[in-house]
Protein backbone atom coordinates (compact mmCIF):
# COMPACT_ATOMS: atom_id res chain seq x y z
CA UNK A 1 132.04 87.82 131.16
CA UNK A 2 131.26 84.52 132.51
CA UNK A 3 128.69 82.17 132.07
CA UNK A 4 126.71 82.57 135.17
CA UNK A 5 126.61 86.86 134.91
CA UNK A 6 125.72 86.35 131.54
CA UNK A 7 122.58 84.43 132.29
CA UNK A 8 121.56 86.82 134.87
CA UNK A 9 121.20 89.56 132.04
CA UNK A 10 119.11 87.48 129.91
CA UNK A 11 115.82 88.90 131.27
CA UNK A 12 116.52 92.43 131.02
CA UNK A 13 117.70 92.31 127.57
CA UNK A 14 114.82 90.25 126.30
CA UNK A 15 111.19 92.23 126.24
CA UNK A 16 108.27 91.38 127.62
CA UNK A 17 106.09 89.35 125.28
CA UNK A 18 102.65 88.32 127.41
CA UNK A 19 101.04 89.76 130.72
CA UNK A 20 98.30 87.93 132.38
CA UNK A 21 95.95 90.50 133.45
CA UNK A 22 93.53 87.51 134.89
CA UNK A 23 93.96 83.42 134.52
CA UNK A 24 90.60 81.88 136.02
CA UNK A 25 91.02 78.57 138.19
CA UNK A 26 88.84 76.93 140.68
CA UNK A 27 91.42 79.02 142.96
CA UNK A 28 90.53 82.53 141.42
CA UNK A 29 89.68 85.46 143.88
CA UNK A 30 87.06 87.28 141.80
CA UNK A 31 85.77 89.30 144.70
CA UNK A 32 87.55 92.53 143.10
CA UNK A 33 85.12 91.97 139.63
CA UNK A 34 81.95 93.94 139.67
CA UNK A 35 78.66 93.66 137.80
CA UNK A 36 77.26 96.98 136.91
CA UNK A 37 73.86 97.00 135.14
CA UNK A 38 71.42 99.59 133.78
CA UNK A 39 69.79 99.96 137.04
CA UNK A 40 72.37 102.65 137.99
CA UNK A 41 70.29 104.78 135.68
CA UNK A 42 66.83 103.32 136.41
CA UNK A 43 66.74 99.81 133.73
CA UNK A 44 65.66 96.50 134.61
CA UNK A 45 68.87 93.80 133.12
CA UNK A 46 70.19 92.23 135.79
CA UNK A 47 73.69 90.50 135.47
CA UNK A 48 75.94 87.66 137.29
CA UNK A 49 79.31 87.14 137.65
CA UNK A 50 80.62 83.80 139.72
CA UNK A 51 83.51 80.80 139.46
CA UNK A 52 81.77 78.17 137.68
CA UNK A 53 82.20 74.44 138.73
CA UNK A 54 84.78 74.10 135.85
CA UNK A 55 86.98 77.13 137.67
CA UNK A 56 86.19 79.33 135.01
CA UNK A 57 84.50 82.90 135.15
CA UNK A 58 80.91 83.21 134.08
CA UNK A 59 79.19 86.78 133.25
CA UNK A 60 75.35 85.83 133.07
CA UNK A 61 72.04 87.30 133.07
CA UNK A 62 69.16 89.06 131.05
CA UNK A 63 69.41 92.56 129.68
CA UNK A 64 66.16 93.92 129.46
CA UNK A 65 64.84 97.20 127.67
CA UNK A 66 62.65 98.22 130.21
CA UNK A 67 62.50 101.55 131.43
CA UNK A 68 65.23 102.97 129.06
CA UNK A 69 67.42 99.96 130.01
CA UNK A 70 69.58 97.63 127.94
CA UNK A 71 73.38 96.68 129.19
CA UNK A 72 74.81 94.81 131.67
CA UNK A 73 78.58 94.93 132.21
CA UNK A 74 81.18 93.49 134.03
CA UNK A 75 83.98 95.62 135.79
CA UNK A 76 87.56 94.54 136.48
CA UNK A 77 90.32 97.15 138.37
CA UNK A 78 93.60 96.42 138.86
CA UNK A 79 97.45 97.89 139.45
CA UNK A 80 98.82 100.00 136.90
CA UNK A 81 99.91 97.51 133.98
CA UNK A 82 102.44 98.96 132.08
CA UNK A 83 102.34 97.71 128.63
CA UNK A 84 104.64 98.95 126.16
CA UNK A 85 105.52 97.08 123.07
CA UNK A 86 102.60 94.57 123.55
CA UNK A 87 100.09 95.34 120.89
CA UNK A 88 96.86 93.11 121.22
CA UNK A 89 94.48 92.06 124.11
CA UNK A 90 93.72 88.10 123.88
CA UNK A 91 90.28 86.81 125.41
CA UNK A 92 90.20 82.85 126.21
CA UNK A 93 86.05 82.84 126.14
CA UNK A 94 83.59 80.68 125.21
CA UNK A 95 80.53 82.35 124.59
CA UNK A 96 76.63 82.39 123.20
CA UNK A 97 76.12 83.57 119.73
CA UNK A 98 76.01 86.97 121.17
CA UNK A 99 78.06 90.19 120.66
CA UNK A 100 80.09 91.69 123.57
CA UNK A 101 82.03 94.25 123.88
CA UNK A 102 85.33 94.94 125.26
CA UNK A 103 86.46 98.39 127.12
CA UNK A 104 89.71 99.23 128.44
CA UNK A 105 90.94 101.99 130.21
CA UNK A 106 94.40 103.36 130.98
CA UNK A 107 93.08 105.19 134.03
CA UNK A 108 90.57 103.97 135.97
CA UNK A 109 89.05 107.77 137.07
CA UNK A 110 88.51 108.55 133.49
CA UNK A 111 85.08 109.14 132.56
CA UNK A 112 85.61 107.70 128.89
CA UNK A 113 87.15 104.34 128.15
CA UNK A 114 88.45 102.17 124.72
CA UNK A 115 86.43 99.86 123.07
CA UNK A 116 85.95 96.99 120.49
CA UNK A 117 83.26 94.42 119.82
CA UNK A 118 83.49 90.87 119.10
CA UNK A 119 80.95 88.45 118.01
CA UNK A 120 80.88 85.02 120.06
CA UNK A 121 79.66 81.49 118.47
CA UNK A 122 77.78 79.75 120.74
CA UNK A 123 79.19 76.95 123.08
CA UNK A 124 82.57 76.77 121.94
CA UNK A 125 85.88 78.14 122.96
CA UNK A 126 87.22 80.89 121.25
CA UNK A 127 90.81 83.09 121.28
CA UNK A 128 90.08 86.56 120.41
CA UNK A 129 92.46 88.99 119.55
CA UNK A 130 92.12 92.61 119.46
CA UNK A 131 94.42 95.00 118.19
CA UNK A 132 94.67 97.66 120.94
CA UNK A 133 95.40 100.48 118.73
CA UNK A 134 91.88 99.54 117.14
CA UNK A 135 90.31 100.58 120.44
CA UNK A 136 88.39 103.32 119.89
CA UNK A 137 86.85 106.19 122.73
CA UNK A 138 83.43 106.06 123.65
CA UNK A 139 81.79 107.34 126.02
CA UNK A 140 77.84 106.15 127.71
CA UNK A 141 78.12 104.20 123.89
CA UNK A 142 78.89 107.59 121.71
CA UNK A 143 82.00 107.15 120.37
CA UNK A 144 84.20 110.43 121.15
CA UNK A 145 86.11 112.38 118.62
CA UNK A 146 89.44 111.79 120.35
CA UNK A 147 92.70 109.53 118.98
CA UNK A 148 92.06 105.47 119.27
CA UNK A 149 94.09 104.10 121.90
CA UNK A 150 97.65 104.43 122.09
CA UNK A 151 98.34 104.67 125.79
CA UNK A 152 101.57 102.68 127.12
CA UNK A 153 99.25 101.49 130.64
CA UNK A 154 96.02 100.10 131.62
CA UNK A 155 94.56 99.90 134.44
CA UNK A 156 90.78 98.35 133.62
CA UNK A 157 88.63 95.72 131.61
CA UNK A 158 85.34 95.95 131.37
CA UNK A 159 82.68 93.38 129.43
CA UNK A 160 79.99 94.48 128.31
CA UNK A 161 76.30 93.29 126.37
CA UNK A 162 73.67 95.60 125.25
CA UNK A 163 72.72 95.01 121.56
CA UNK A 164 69.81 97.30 121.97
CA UNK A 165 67.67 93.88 122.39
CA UNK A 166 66.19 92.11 125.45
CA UNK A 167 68.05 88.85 125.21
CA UNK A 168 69.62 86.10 128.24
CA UNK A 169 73.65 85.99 128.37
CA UNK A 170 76.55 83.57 129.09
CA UNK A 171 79.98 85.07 128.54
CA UNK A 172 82.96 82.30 130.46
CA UNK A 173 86.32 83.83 130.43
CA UNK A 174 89.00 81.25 130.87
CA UNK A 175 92.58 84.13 130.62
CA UNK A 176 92.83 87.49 129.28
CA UNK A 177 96.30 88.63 128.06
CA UNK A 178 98.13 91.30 126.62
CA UNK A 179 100.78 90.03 124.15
């Protein structure tokens, strides 16, 4: 085999070790990331979501308790992703002092999705790593008695904040990765 053939098998034989499901820039299209907040079911938080002046993404806002409320989330849809052999989810973000969580889903119709909290310190960048197989179902915050996640696609992210207080919120996501 020469040389040249060789080197055009490289790829194929070596496996995926990172997808980029979103890099933020001062380039970034984010009109395909939604805010959903508890006013879908009658609550008063009220959540952001823009490009900040640094080209990063910044989830902000107040969740509020009133009237049953107390989350604000933000939604993000894209192609399939297959994703076998990659075992964690990596969040770039520099947060507030405030917990988040993460949900995944490995089809967007379902009406349940995966999920995992992680704790932010405040004003300073962080790389967190979550174990996908950690991920467990919930489902309007009940956790389900189905398997953790083990699916081989996703095709969702979702942040989220309601810690069952009123409190403000600044989440900015720099890159989320699968690795």
């Amino acid at each position: 085999m020469n040389k040249a053939l060789f080197l055009i098998f490289i790829p194929f034989i070596m496996s995926v070790s990172k997808i980029v499901i979103f890099n933020f820039n001062l380039n970034s299209i984010i009109s395909d990331w939604q805010v959903i907040d508890d006013v879908v079911m009658g609550g008063k938080s009220k959540g952001n979501f823009k490009l900040n002046d640094n080209g990063f993404g910044e989830f902000s806002g107040v969740v509020s308790l009133e009237n049953n409320g107390g989350f604000s989330s933000l939604r993000y849809g894209f192609e399939t992703l297959r994703i076998e052999g990659l075992t964690n989810i990596v969040l770039k973000v520099k947060g507030d002092g405030n917990t988040y969580q993460l949900r995944i889903k490995d089809t967007a119709n379902k009406n349940y999705s995966y999920m995992s909290e992680f704790s932010t310190k405040e004003n300073e960048w962080q790389d967190i790593r979550i174990p996908l197989k950690s991920m467990f179902p919930v489902y309007r915050g009940r956790k389900l008695e189905k398997d953790d996640f083990s699916a081989d696609k996703i095709e969702q992210i979702v942040f989220l904040i309601g810690n069952k207080i009123g409190q403000k919120f600044k989440l900015e996501i720099d890159t989320i990765y699968l690795q």
